[in-house]
C-alpha atoms as a PDB file:
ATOM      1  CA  UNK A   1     199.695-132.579 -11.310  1.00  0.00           C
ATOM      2  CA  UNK A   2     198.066-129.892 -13.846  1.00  0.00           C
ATOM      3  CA  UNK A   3     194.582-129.239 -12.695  1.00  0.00           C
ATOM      4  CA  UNK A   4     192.023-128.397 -15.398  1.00  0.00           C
ATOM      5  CA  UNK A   5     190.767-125.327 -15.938  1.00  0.00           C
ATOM      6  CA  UNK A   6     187.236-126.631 -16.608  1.00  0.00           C
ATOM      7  CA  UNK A   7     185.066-129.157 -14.840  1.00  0.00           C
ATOM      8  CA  UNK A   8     182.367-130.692 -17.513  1.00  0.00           C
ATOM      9  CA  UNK A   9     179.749-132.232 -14.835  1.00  0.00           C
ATOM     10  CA  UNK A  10     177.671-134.660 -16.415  1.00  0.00           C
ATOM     11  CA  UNK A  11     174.374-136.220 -15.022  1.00  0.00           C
ATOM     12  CA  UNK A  12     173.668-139.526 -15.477  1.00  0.00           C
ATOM     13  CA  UNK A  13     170.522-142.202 -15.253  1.00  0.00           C
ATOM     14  CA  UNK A  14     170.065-145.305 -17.396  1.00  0.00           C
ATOM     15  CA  UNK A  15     171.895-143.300 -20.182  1.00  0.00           C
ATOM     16  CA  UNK A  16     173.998-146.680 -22.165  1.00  0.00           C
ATOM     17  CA  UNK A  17     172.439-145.649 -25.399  1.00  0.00           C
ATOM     18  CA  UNK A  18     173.654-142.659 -26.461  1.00  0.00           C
ATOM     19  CA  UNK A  19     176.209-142.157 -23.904  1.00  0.00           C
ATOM     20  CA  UNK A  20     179.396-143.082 -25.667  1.00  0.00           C
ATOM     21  CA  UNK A  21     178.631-140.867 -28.178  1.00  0.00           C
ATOM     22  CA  UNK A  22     178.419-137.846 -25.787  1.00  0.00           C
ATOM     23  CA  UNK A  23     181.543-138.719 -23.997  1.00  0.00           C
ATOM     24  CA  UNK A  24     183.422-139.488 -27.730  1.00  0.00           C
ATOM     25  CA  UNK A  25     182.259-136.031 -28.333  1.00  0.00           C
ATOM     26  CA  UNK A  26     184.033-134.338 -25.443  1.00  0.00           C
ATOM     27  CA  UNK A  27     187.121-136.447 -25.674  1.00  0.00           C
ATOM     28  CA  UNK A  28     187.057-134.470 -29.806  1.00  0.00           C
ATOM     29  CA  UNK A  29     186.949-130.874 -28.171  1.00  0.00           C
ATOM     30  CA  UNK A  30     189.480-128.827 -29.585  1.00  0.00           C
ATOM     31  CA  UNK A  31     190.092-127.634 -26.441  1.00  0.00           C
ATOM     32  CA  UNK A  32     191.420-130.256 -24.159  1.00  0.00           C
ATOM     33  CA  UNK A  33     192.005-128.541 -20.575  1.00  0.00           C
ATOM     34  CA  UNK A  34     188.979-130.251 -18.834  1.00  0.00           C
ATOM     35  CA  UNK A  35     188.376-133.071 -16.422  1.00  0.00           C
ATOM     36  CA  UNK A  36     184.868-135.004 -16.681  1.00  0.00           C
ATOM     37  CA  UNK A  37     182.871-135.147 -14.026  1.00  0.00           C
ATOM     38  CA  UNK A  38     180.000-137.617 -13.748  1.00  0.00           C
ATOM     39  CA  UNK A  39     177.600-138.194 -11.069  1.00  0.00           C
ATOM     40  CA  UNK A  40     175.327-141.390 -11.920  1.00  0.00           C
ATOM     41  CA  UNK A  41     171.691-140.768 -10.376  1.00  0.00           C
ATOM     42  CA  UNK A  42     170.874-144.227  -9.709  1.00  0.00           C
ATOM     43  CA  UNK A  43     171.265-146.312 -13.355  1.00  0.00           C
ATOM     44  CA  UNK A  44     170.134-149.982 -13.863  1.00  0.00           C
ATOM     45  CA  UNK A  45     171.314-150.746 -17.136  1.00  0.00           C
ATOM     46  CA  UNK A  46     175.325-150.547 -18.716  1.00  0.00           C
ATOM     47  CA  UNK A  47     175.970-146.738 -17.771  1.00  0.00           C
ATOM     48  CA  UNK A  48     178.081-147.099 -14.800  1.00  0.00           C
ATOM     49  CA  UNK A  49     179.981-150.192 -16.921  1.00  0.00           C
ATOM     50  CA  UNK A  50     180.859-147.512 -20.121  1.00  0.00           C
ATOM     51  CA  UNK A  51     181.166-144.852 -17.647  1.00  0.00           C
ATOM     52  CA  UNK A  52     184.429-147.038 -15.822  1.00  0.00           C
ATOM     53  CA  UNK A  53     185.603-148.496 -19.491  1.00  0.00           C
ATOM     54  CA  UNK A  54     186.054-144.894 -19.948  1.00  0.00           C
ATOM     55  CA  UNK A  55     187.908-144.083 -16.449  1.00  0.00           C
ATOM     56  CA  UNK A  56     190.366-147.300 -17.246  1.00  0.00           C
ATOM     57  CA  UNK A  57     191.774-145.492 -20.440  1.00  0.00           C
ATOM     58  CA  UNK A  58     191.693-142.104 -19.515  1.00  0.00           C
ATOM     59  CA  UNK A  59     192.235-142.154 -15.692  1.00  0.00           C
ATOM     60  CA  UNK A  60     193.181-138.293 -15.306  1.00  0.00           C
ATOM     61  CA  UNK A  61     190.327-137.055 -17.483  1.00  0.00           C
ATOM     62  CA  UNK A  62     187.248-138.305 -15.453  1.00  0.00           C
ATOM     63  CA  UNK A  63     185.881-138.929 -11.989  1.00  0.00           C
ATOM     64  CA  UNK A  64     182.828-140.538 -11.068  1.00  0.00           C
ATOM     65  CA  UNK A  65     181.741-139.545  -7.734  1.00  0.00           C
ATOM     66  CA  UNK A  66     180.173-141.997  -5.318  1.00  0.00           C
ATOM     67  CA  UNK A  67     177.385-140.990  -2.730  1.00  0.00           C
ATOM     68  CA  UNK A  68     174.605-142.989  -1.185  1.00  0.00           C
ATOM     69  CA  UNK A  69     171.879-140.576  -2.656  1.00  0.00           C
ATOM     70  CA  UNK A  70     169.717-142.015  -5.713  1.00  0.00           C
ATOM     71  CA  UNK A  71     167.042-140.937  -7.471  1.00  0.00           C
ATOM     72  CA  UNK A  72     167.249-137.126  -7.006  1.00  0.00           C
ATOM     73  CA  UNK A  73     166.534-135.999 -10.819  1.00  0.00           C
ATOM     74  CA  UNK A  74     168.261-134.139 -12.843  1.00  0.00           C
ATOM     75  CA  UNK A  75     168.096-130.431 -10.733  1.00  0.00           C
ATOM     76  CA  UNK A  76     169.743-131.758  -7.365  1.00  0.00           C
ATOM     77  CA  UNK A  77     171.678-134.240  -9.346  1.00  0.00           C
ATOM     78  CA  UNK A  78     173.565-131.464 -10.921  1.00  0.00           C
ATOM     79  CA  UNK A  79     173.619-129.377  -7.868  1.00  0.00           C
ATOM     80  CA  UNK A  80     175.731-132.204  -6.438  1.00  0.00           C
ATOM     81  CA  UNK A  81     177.870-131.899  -9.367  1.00  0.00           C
ATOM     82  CA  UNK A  82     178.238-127.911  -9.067  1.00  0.00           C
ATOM     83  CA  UNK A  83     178.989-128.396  -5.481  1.00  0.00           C
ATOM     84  CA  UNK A  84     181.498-130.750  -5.866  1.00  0.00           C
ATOM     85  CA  UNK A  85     182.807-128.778  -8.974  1.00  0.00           C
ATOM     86  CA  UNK A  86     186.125-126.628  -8.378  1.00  0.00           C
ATOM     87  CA  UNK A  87     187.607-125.159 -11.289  1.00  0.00           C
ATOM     88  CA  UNK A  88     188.206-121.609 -12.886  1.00  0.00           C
ATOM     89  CA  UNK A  89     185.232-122.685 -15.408  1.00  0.00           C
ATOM     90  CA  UNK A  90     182.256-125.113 -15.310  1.00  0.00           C
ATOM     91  CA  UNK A  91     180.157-126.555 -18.110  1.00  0.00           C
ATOM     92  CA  UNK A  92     176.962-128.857 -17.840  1.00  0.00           C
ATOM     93  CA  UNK A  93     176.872-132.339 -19.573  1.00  0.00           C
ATOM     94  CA  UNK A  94     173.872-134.062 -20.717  1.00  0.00           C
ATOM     95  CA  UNK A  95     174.057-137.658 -21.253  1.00  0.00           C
ATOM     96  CA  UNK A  96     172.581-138.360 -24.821  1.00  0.00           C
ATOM     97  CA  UNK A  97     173.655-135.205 -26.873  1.00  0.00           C
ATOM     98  CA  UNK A  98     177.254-134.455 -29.206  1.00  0.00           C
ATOM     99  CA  UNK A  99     179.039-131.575 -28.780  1.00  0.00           C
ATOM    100  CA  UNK A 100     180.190-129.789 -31.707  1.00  0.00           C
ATOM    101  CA  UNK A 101     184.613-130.006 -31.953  1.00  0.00           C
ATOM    102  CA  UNK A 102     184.814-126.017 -30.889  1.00  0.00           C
ATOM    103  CA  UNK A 103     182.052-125.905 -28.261  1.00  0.00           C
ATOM    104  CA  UNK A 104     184.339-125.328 -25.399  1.00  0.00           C
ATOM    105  CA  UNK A 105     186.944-123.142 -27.276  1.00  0.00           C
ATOM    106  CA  UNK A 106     183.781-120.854 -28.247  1.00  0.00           C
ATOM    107  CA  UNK A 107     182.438-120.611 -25.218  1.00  0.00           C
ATOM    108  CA  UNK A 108     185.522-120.199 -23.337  1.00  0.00           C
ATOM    109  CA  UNK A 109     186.768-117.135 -25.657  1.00  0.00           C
ATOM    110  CA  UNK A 110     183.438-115.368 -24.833  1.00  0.00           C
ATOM    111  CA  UNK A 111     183.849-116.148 -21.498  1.00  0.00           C
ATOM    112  CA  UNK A 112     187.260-114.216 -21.306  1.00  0.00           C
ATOM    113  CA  UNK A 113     185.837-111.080 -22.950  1.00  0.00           C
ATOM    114  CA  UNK A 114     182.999-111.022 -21.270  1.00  0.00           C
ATOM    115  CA  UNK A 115     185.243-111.354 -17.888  1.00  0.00           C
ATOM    116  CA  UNK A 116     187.382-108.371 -18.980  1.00  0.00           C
ATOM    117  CA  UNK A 117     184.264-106.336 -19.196  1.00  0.00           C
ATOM    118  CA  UNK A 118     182.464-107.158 -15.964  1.00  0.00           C
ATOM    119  CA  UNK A 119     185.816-108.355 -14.081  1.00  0.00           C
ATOM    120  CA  UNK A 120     184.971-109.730 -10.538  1.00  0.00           C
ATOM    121  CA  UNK A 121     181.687-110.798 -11.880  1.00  0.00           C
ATOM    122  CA  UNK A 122     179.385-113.394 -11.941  1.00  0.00           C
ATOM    123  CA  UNK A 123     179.493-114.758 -15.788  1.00  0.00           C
ATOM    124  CA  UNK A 124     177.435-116.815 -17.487  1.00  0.00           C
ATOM    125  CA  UNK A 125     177.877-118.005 -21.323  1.00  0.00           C
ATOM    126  CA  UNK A 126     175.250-119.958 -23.352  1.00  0.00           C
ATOM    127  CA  UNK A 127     175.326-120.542 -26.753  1.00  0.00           C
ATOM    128  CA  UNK A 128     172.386-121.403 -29.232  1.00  0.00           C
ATOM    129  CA  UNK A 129     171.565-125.388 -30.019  1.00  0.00           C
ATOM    130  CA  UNK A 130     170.663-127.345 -33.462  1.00  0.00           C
ATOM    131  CA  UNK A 131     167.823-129.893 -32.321  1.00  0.00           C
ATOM    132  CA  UNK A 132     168.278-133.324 -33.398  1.00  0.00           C
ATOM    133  CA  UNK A 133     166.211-136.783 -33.324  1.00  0.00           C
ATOM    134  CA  UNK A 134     166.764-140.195 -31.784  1.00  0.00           C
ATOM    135  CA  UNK A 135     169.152-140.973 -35.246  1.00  0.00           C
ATOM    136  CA  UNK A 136     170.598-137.598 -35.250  1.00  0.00           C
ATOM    137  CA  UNK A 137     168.780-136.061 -37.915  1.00  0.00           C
ATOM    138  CA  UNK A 138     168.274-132.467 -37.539  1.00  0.00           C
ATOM    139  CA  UNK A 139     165.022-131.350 -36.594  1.00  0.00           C
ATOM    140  CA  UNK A 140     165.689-127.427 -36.107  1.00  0.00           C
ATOM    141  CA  UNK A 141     168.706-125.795 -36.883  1.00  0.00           C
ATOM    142  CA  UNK A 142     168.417-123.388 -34.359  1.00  0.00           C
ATOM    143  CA  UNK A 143     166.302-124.393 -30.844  1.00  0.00           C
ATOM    144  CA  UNK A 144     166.102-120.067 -29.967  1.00  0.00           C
ATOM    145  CA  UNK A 145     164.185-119.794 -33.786  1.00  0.00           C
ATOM    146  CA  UNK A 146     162.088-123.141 -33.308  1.00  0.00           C
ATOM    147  CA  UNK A 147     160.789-121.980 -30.029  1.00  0.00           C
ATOM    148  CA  UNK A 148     161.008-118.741 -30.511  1.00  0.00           C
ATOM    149  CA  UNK A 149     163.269-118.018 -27.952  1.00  0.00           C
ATOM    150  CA  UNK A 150     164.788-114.249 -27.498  1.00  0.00           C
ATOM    151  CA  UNK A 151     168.342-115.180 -25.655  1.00  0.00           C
ATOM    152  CA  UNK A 152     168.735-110.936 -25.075  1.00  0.00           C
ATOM    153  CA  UNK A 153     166.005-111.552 -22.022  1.00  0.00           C
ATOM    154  CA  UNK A 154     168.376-113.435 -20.192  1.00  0.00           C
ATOM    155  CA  UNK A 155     170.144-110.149 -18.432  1.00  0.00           C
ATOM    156  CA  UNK A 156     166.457-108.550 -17.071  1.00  0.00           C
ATOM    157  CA  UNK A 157     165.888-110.364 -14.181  1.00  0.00           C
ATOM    158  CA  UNK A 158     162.342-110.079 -14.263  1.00  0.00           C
ATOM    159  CA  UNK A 159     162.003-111.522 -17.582  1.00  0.00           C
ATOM    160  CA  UNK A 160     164.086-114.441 -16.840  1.00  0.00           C
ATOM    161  CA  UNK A 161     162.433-115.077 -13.825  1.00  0.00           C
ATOM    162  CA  UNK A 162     159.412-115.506 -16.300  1.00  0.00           C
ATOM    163  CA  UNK A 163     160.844-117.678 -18.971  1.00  0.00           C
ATOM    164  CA  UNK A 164     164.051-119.667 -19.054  1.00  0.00           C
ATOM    165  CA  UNK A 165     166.584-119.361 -22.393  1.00  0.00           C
ATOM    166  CA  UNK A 166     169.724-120.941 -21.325  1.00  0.00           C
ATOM    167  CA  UNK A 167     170.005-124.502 -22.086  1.00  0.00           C
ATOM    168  CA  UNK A 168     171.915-126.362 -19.138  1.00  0.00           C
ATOM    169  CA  UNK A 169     173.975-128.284 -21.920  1.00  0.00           C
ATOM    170  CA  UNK A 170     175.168-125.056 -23.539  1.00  0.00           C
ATOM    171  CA  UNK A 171     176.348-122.801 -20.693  1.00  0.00           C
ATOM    172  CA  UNK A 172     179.583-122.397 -19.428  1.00  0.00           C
ATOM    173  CA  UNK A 173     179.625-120.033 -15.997  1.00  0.00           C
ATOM    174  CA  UNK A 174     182.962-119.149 -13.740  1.00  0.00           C
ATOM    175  CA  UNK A 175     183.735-119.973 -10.393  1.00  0.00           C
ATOM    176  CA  UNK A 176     181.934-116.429  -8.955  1.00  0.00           C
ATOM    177  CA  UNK A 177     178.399-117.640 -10.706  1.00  0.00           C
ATOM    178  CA  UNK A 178     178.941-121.184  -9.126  1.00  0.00           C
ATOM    179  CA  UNK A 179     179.592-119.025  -5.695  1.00  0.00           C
ATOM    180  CA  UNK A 180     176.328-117.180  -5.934  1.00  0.00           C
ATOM    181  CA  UNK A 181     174.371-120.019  -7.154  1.00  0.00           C
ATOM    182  CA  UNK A 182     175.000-122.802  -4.831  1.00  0.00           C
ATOM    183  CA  UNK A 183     173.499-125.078  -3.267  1.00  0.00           C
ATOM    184  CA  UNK A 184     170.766-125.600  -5.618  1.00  0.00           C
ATOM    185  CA  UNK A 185     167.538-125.949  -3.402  1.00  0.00           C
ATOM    186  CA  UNK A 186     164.826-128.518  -4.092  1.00  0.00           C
ATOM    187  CA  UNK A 187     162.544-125.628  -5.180  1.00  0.00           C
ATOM    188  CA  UNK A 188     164.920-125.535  -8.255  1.00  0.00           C
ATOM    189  CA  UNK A 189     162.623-126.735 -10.928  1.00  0.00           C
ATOM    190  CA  UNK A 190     166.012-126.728 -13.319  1.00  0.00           C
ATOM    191  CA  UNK A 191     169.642-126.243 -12.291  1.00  0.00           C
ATOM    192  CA  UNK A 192     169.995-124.020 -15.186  1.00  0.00           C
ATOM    193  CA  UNK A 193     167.347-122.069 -14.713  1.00  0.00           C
ATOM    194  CA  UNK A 194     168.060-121.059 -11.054  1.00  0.00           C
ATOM    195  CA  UNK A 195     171.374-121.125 -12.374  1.00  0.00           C
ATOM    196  CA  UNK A 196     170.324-118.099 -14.734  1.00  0.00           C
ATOM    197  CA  UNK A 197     168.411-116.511 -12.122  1.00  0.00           C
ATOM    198  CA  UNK A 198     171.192-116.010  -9.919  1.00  0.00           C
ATOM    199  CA  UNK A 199     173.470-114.629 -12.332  1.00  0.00           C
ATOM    200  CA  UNK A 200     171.078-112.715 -13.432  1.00  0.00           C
ATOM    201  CA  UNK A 201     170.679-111.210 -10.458  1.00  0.00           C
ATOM    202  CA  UNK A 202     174.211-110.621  -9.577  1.00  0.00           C
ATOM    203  CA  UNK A 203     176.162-110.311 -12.588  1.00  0.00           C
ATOM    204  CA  UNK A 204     175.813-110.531 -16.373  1.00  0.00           C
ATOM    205  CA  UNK A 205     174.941-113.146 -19.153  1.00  0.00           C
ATOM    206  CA  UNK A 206     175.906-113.413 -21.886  1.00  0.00           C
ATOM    207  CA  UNK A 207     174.672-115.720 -25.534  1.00  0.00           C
ATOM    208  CA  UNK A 208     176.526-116.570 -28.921  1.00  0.00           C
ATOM    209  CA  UNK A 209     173.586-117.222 -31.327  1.00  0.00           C
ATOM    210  CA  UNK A 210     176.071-120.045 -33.087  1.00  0.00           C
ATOM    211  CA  UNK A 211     175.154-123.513 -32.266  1.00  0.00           C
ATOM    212  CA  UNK A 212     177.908-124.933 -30.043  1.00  0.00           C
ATOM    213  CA  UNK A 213     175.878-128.808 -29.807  1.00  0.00           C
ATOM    214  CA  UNK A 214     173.351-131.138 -31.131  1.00  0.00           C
ATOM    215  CA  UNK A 215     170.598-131.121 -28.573  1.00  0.00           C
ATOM    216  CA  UNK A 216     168.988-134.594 -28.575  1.00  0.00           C
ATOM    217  CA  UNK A 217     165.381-135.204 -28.408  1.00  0.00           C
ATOM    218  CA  UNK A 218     163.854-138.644 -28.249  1.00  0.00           C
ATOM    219  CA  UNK A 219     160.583-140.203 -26.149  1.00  0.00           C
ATOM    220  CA  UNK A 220     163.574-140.690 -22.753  1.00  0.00           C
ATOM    221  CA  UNK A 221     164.350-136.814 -22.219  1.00  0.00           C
ATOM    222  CA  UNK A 222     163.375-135.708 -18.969  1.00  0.00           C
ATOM    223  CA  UNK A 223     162.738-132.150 -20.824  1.00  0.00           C
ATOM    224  CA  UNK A 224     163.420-131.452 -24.384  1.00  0.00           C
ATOM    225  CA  UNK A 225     162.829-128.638 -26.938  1.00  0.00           C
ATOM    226  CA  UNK A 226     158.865-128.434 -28.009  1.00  0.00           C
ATOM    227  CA  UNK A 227     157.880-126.298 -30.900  1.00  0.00           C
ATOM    228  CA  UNK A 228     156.307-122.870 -30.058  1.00  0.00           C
ATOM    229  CA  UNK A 229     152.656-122.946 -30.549  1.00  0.00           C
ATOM    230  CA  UNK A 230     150.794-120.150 -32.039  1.00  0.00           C
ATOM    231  CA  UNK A 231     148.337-119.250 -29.652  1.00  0.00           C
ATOM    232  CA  UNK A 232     146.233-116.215 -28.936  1.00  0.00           C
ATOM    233  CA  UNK A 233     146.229-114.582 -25.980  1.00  0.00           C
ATOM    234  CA  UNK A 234     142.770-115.548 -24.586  1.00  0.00           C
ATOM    235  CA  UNK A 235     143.643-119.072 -25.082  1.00  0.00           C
ATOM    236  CA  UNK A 236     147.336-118.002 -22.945  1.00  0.00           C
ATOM    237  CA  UNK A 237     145.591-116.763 -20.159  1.00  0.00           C
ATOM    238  CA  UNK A 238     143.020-119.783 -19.642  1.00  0.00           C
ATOM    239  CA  UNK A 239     145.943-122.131 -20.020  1.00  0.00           C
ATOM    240  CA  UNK A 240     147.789-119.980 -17.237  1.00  0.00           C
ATOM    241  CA  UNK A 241     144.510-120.582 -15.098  1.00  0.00           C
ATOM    242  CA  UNK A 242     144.899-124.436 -15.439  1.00  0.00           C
ATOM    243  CA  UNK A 243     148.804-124.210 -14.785  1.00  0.00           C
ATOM    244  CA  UNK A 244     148.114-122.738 -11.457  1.00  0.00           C
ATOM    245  CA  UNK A 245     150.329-125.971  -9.639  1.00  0.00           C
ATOM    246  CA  UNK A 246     152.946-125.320 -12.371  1.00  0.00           C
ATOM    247  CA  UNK A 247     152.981-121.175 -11.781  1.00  0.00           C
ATOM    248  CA  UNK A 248     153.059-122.257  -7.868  1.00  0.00           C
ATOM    249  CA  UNK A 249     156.623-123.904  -8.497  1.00  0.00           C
ATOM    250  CA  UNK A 250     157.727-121.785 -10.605  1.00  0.00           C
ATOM    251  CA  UNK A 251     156.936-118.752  -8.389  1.00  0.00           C
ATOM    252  CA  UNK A 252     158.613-120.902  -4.965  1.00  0.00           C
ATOM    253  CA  UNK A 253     161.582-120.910  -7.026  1.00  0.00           C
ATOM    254  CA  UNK A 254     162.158-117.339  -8.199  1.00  0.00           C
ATOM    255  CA  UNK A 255     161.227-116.477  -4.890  1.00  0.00           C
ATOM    256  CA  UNK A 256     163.656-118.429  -3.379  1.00  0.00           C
ATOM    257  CA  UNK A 257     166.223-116.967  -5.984  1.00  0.00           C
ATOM    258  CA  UNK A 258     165.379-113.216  -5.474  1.00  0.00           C
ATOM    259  CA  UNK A 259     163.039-112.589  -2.101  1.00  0.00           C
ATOM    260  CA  UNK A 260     162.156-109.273  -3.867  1.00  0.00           C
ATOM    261  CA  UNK A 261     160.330-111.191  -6.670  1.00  0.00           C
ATOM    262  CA  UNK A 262     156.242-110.371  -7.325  1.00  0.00           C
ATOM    263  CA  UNK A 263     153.580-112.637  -8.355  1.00  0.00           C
ATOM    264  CA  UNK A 264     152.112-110.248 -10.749  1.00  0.00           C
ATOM    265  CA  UNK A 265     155.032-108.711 -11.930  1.00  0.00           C
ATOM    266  CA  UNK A 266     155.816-112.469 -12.880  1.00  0.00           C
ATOM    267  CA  UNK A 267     152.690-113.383 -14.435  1.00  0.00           C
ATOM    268  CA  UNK A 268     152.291-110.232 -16.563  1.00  0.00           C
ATOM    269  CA  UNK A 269     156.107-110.704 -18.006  1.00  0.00           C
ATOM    270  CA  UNK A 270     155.040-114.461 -18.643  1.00  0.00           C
ATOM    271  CA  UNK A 271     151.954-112.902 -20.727  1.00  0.00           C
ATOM    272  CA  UNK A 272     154.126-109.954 -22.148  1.00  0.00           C
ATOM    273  CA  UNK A 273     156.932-112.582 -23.471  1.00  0.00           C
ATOM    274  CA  UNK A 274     153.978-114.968 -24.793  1.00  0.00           C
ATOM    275  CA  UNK A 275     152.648-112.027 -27.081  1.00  0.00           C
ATOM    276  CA  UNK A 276     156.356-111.419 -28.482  1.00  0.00           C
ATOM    277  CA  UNK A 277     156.802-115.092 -29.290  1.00  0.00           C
ATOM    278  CA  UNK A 278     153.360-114.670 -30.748  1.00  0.00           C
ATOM    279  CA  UNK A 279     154.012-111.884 -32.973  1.00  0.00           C
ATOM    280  CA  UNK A 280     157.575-112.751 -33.898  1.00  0.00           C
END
């Protein structure tokens, strides 16, 4: 048997609407060297039934796993995945987007280079997304520009500790960032966020400002792509005041991620990023 050279680990929960289309998607990759992985979080309606129609015609491309666990979310969900996940390359899956026919063949090429740069290395590859609605009608052609995103931050570890830019359905990383970043803990508030951390940290990122998927946003996302706000920074800093619980978590996590991390050093990149988005 020929073993992949990339796992895809999808995470699912009550996904039957737009599922087919995601997996259709995948199966239309120009880049075929991939096995599916899916991980079902506990569904009640047809997902697990599309997910095996799939499995009966294409028995060597995907693999549901099975474990007693429901009802984790979507962070531990996919650290189950990532655990579970051994291949040269891994890409995340969400369950209600389409990828684009060259997403993995993109993503994989600037994997490669970036590898011969920073061999031995922890990699990480994330690619920009076009936002679309519930009947795939595009919102924003680019979700970095409609939230005013700056994708270079993602290599200073103290900015990304501050704000997130990679999009778990848009990264690829290689088996030395899975190393570094597993197991994801429960103080995770994202896998790909912790994910980011940790490569951060260790080895290098990198981002391909084309759009490699359509990122779907309708009233069931668990979190989606909101458009930036123009705020000033008086209003930022009483809002940070009142997001004191969601500062908490975030702060357990990048502590957890990188013991070295500081509270203020944290809040004042928060603030210093929030001014950029401002003036950009």
């Amino acid at each position: 048997m020929n073993y992949p050279q990339i796992s895809i680990s999808m995470a699912t929960y009550n996904g039957q609407e737009y599922l087919k289309e995601q997996i259709d998607s995948i199966f239309a990759q120009s880049n075929q060297d991939w096995q599916l992985l899916i991980r079902d979080d506990g569904s009640c309606d047809n997902t697990i039934s599309i997910i095996e129609d799939y499995m009966a015609k294409f028995p060597d491309k995907i693999k549901l796993l099975t474990g007693k666990e429901c009802h984790l979310g979507a962070s531990l969900n996919f650290g189950q995945l990532l655990e579970y996940a051994d291949t040269e390359y891994i890409m995340f899956s969400d369950q209600d987007d389409i990828w684009l026919p060259n997403k993995i063949e993109l993503t994989l090429n600037i994997m490669k280079a970036t590898e011969q740069l920073y061999p031995d290395r922890p990699v990480l590859v994330h690619t920009d997304l076009t936002v679309i609605d519930s009947d795939s009608r595009t919102i924003a052609d680019s979700i970095w520009s409609y939230q005013k995103l700056f994708p270079e931050i993602g290599n200073s570890l103290n900015k990304i500790t501050a704000q997130n830019v990679v999009t778990g359905c848009a990264m690829m990383i290689n088996r030395k960032a899975r190393a570094v970043s597993i197991p994801i803990p429960g103080e995770a508030i994202m896998h790909d966020w912790w994910i980011a951390i940790k490569v951060a940290k260790h080895g290098k990122i990198a981002y391909v400002s084309t759009p490699s998927i359509l990122y779907r946003q309708h009233p069931g996302n668990k979190i989606g792509a909101k458009k930036a706000q123009k705020i000033n920074i008086l209003h930022f800093l009483t809002k940070l005041c009142r997001l004191k619980k969601l500062l908490s978590a975030q702060y357990k996590m990048v502590k957890k991620a990188d013991p070295d991390a500081n509270l203020l050093l944290l809040v004042l990149n928060k603030a210093l990023i929030k001014i950029a988005q401002r003036c950009r």
